[in-house]
C-alpha atoms as a PDB file:
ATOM      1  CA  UNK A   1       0.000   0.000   0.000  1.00  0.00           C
ATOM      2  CA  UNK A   2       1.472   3.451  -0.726  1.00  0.00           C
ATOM      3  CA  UNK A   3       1.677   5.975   1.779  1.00  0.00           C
ATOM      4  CA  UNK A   4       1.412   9.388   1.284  1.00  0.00           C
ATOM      5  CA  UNK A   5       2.825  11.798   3.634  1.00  0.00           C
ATOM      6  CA  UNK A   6       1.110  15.392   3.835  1.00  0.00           C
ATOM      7  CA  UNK A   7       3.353  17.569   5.713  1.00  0.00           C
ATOM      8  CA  UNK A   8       1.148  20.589   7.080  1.00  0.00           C
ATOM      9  CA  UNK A   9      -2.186  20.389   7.806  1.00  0.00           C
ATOM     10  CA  UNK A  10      -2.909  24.275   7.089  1.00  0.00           C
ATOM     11  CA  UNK A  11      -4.734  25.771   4.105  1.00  0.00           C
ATOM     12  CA  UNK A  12      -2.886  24.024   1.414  1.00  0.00           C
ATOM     13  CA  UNK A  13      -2.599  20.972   3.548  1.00  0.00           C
ATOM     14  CA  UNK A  14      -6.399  20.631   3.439  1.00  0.00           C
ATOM     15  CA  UNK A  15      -6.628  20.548  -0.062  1.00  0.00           C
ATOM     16  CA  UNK A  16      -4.679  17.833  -0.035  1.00  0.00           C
ATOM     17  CA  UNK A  17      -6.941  15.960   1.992  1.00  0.00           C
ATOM     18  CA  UNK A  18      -9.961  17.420   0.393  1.00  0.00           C
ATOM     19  CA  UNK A  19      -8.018  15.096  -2.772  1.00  0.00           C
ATOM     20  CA  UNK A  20      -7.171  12.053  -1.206  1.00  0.00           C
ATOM     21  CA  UNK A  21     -10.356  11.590   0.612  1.00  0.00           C
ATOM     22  CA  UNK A  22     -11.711  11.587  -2.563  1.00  0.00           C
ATOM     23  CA  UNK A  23      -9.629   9.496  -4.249  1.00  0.00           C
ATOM     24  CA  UNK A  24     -10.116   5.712  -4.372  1.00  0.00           C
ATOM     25  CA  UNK A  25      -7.259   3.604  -4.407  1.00  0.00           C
ATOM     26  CA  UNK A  26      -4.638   1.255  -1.944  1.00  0.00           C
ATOM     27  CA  UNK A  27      -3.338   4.249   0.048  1.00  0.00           C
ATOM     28  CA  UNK A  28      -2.657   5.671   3.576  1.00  0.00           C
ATOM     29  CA  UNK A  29      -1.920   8.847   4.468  1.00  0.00           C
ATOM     30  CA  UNK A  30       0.196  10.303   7.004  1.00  0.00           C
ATOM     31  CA  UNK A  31      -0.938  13.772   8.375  1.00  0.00           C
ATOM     32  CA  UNK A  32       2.209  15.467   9.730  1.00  0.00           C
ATOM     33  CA  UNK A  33       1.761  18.864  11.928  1.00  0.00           C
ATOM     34  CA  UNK A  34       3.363  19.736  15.131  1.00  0.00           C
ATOM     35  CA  UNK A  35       0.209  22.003  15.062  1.00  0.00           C
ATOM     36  CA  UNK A  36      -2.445  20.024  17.703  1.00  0.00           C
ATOM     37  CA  UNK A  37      -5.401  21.698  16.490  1.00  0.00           C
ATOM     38  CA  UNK A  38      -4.234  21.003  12.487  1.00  0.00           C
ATOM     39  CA  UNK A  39      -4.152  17.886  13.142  1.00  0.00           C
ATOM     40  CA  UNK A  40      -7.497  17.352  14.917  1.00  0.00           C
ATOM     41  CA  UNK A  41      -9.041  19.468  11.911  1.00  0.00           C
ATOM     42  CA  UNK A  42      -7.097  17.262   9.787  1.00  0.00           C
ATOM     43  CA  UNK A  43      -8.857  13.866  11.399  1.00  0.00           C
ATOM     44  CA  UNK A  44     -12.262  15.721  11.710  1.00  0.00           C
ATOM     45  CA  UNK A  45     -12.520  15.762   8.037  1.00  0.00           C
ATOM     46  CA  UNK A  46     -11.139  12.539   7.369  1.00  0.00           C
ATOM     47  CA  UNK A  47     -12.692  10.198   9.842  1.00  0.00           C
ATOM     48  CA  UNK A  48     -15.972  10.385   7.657  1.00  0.00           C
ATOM     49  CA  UNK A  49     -14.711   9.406   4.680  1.00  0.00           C
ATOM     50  CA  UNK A  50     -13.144   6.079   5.616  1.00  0.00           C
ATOM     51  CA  UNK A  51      -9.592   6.871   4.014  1.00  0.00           C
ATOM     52  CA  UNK A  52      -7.029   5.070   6.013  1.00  0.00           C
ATOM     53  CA  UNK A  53      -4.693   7.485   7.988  1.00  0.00           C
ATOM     54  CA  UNK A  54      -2.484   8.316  10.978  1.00  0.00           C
ATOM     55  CA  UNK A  55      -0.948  11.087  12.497  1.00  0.00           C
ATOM     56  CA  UNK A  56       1.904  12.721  13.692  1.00  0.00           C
ATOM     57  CA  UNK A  57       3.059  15.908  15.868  1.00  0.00           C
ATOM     58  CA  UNK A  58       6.903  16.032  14.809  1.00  0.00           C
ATOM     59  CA  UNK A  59       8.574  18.457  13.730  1.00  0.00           C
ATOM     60  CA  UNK A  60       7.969  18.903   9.668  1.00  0.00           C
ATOM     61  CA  UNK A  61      12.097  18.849   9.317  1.00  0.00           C
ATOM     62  CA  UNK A  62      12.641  16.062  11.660  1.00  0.00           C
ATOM     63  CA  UNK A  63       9.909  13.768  10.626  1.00  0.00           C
ATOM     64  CA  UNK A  64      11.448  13.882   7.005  1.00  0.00           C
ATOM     65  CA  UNK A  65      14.730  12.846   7.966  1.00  0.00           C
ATOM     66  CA  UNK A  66      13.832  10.294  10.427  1.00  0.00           C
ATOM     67  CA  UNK A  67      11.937   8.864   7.082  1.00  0.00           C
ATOM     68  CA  UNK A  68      14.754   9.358   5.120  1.00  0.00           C
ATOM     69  CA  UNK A  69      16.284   6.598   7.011  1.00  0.00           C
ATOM     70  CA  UNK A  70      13.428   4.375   6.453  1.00  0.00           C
ATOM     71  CA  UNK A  71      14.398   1.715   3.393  1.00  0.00           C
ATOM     72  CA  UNK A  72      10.515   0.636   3.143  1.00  0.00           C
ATOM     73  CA  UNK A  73       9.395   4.462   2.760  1.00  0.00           C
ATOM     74  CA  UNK A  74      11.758   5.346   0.229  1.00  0.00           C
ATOM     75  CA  UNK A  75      10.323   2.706  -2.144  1.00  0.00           C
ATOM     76  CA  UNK A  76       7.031   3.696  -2.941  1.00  0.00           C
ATOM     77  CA  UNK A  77       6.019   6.870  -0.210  1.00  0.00           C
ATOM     78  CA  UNK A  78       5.212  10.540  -1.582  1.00  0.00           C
ATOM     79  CA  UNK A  79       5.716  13.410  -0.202  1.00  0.00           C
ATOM     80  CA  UNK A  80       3.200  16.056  -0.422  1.00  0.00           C
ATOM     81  CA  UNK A  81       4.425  19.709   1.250  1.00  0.00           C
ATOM     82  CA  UNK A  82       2.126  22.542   2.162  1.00  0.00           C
ATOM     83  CA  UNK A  83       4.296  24.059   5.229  1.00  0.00           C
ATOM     84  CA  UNK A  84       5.238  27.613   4.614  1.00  0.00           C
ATOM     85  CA  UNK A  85       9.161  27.308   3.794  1.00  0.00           C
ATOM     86  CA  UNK A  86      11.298  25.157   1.665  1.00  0.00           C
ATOM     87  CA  UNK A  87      10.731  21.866   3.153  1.00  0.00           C
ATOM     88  CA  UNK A  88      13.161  20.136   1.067  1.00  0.00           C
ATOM     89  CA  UNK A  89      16.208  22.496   1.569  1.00  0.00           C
ATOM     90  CA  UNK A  90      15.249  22.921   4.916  1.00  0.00           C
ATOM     91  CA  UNK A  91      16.186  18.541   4.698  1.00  0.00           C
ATOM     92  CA  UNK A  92      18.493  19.168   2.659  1.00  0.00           C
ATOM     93  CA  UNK A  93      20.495  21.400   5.412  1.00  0.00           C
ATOM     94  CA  UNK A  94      20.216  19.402   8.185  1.00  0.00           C
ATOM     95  CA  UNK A  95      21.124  16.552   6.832  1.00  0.00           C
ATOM     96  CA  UNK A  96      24.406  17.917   4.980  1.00  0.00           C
ATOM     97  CA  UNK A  97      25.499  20.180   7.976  1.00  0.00           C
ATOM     98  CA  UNK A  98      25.792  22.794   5.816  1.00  0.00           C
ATOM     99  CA  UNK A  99      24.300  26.442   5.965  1.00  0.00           C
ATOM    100  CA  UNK A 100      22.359  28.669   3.547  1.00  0.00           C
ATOM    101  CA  UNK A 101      24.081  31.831   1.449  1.00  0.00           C
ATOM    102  CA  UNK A 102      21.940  35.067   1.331  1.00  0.00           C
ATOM    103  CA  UNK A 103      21.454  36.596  -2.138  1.00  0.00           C
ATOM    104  CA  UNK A 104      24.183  39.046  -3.416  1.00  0.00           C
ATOM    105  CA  UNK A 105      21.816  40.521  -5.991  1.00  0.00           C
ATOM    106  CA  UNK A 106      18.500  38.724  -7.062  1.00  0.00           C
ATOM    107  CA  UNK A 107      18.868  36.468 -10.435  1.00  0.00           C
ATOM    108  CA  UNK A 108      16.652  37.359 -13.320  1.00  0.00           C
ATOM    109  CA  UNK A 109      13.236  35.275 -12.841  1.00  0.00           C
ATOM    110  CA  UNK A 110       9.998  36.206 -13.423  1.00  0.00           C
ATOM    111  CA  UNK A 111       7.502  37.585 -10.455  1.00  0.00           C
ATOM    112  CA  UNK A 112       9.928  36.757  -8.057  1.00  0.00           C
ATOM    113  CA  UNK A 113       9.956  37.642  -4.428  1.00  0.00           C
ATOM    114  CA  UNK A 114      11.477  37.357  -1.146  1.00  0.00           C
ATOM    115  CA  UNK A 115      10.870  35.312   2.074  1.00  0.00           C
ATOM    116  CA  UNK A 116      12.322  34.864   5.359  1.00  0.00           C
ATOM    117  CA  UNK A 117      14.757  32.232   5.384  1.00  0.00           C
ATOM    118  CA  UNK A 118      17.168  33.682   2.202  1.00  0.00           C
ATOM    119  CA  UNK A 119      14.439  31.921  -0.212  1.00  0.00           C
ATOM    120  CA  UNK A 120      13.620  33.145  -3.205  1.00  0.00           C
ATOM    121  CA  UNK A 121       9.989  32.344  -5.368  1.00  0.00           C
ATOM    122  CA  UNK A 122       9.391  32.799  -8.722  1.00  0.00           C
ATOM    123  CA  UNK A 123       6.119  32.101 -10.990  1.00  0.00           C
ATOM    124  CA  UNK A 124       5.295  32.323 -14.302  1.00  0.00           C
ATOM    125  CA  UNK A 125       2.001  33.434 -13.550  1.00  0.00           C
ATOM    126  CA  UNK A 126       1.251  37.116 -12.475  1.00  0.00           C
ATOM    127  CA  UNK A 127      -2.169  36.457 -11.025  1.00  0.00           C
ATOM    128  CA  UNK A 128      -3.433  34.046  -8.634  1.00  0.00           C
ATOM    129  CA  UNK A 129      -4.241  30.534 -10.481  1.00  0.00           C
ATOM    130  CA  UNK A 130      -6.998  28.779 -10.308  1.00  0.00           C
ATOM    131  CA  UNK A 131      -7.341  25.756  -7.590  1.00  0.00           C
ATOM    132  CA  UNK A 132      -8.611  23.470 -10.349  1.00  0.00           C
ATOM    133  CA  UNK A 133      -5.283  23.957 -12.575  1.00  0.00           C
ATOM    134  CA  UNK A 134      -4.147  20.372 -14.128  1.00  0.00           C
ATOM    135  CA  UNK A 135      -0.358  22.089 -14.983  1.00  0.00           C
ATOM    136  CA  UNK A 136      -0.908  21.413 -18.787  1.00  0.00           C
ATOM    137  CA  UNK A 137       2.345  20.580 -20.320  1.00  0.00           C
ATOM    138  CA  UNK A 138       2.850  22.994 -23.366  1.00  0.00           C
ATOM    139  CA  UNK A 139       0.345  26.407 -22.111  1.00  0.00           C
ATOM    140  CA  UNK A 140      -1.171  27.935 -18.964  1.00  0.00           C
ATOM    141  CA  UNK A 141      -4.420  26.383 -17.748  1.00  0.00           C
ATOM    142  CA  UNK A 142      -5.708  29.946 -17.287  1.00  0.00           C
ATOM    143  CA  UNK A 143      -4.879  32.284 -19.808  1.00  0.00           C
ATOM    144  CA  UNK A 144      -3.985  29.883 -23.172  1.00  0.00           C
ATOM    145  CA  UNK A 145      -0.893  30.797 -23.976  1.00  0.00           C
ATOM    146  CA  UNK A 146       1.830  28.831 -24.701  1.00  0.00           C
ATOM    147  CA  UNK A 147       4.407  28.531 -21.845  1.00  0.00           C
ATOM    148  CA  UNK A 148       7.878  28.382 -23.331  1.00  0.00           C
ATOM    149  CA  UNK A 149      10.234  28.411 -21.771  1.00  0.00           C
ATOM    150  CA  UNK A 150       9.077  26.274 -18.518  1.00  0.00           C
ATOM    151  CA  UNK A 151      10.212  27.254 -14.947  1.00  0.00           C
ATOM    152  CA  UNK A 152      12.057  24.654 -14.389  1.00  0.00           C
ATOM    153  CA  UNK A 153      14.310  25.327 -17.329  1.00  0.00           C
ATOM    154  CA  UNK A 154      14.906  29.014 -16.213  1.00  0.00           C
ATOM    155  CA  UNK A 155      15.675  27.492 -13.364  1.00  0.00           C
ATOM    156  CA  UNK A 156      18.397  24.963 -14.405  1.00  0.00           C
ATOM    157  CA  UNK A 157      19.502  28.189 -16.561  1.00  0.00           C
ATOM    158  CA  UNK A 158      20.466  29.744 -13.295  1.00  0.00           C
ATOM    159  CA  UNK A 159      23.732  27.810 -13.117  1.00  0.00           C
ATOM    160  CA  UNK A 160      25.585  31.325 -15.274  1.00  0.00           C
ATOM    161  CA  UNK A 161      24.360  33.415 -11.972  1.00  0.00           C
ATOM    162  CA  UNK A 162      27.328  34.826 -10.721  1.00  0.00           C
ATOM    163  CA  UNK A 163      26.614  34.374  -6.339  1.00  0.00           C
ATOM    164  CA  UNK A 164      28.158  33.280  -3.107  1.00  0.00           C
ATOM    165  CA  UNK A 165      31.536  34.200  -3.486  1.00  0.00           C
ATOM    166  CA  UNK A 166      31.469  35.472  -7.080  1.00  0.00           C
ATOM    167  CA  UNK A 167      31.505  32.284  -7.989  1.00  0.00           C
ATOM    168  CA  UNK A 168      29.108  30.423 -10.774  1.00  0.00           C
ATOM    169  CA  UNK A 169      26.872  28.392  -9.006  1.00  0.00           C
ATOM    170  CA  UNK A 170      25.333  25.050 -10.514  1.00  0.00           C
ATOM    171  CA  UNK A 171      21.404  24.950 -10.173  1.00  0.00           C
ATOM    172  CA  UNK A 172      20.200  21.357  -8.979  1.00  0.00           C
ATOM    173  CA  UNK A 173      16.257  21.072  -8.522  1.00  0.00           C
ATOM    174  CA  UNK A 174      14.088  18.608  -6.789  1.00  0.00           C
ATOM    175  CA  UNK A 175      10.739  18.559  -9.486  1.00  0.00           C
ATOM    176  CA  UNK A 176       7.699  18.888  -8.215  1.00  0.00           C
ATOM    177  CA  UNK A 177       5.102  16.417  -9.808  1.00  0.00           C
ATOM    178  CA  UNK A 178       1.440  17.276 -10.278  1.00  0.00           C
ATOM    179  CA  UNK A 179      -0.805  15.199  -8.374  1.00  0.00           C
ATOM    180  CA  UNK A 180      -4.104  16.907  -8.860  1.00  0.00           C
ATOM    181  CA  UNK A 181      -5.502  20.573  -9.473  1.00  0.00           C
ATOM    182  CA  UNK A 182      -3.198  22.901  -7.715  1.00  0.00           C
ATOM    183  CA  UNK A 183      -1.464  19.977  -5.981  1.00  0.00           C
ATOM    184  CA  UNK A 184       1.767  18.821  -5.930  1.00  0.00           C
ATOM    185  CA  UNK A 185       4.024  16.896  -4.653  1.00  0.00           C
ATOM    186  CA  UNK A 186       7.327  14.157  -5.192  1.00  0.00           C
ATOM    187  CA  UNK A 187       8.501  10.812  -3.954  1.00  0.00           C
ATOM    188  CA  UNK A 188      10.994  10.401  -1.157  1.00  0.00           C
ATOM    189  CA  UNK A 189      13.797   8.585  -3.007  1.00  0.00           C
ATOM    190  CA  UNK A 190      13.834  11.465  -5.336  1.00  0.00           C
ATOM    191  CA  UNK A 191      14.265  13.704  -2.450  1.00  0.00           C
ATOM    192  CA  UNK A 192      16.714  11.081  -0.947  1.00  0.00           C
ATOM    193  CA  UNK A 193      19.008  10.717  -4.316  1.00  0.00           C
ATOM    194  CA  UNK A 194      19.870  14.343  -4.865  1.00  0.00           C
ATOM    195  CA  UNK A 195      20.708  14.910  -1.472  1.00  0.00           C
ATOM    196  CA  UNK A 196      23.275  11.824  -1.642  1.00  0.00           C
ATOM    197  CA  UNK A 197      24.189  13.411  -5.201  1.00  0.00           C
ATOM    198  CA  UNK A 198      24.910  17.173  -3.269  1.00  0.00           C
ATOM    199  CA  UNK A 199      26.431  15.184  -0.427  1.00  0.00           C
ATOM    200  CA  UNK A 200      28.795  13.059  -2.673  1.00  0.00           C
ATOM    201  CA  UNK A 201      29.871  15.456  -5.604  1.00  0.00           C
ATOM    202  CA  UNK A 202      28.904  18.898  -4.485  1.00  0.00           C
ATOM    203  CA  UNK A 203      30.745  20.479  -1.808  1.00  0.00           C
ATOM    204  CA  UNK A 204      30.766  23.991  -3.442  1.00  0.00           C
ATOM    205  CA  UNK A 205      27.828  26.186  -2.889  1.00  0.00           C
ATOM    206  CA  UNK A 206      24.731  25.814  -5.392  1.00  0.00           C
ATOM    207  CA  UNK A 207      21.393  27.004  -5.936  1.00  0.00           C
ATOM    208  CA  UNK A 208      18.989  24.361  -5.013  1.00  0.00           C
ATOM    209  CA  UNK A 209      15.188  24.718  -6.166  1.00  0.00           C
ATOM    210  CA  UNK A 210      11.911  22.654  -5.449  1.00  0.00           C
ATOM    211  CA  UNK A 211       9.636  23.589  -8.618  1.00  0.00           C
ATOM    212  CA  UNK A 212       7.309  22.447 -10.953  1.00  0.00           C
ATOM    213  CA  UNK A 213       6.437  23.876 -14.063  1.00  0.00           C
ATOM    214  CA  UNK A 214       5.104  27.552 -13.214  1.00  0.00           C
ATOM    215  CA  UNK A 215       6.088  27.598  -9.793  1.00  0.00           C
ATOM    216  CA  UNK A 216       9.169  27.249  -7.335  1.00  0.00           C
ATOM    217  CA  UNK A 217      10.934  28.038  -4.561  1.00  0.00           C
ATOM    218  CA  UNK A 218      15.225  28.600  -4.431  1.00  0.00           C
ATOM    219  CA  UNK A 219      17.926  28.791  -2.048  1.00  0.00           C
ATOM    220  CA  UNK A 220      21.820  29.041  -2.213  1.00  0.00           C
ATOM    221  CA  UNK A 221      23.237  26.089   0.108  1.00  0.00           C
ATOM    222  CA  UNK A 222      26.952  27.269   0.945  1.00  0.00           C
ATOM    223  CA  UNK A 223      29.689  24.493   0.907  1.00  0.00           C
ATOM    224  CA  UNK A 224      30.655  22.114   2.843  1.00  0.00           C
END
């Protein structure tokens, strides 16, 4: 049986359940909030629908790399992250020891902005999309028009950015998959291989991004 493990049981956290509880098929999720009353909203909504769940009250960081350990969840177990920061480089730093650069000067990305932990976002979109958005592969659900290039290649195009020390940076990102309207998530051995590729070939500083098509969210990990 798959397991699915929703990490935040906020807004964006419940439409994740709203999706799974309606979704028929040999899964289990795991609700993940240190948050008490998230998580009894969280079981409130899904004890009625008979999906198979648990919970638990770690830490968002800690619980992912206690699981990263786990050989049984990194064959088939999703991760699906709706906490307000980059979740994966947050992983990502804890589990390398290593720290996170500020920005010298801001790369060239569309409607990007700041946030509070030296993270960058960036979106193709300049309006707020719809919740119902299937991430079409060649245009924007919304408007029609074609989307070229992708995010995630102006993204991987970010390895020219002069940062850090003045140095060029490579750009490494975790994708994103789609897994319904305005959902997304990825698996945890794809999380777990590009930290052991960073760990095992990367000890300079790089940009490291968790994105999908329109949408993501970067960071400059400094060396080791």
């Amino acid at each position: 049986m798959q397991r699915v493990h929703i990490i935040g049981c906020g807004k964006f956290g419940y439409r994740a359940l709203e999706f799974y509880a309606q979704r028929r098929g040999p899964q289990t999720l795991i609700l993940v909030d240190s948050d008490r009353e998230n998580l009894l909203a969280g079981q409130k909504f899904l004890s009625p629908t008979n999906t198979p769940f648990s919970t638990s009250r770690l830490d968002a960081v800690d619980y992912l790399v206690i699981l990263l350990d786990d050989p049984e969840a990194l064959q088939n177990d999703w991760i699906i992250p709706t906490v307000p920061f980059h979740l994966a480089f947050a992983v990502l730093r804890r589990v390398s020891k290593r720290g996170s650069l500020p920005w010298i000067s801001l790369p060239l990305l569309p409607n990007l902005f700041t946030g509070e932990q030296n993270e960058i976002y960036s979106s193709l979109a300049e309006f707020l999309c719809p919740s119902d958005c299937p991430q079409p592969r060649t245009h924007c659900f919304h408007t029609g028009k074609k989307r070229d290039p992708s995010l995630l290649h102006l993204l991987a195009c970010l390895e020219s950015y002069q940062g850090g020390q003045g140095k060029k940076l490579p750009s490494l990102i975790l994708p994103s998959t789609q897994i319904g309207s305005g959902l997304g998530g990825f698996p945890l051995r794809r999380l777990q291989r590009i930290i052991s590729f960073i760990n095992n070939r990367c000890p300079e500083p790089l940009l490291f991004s968790t994105a999908c098509r329109c949408h993501g969210v970067t960071n400059i990990l400094d060396s080791r």
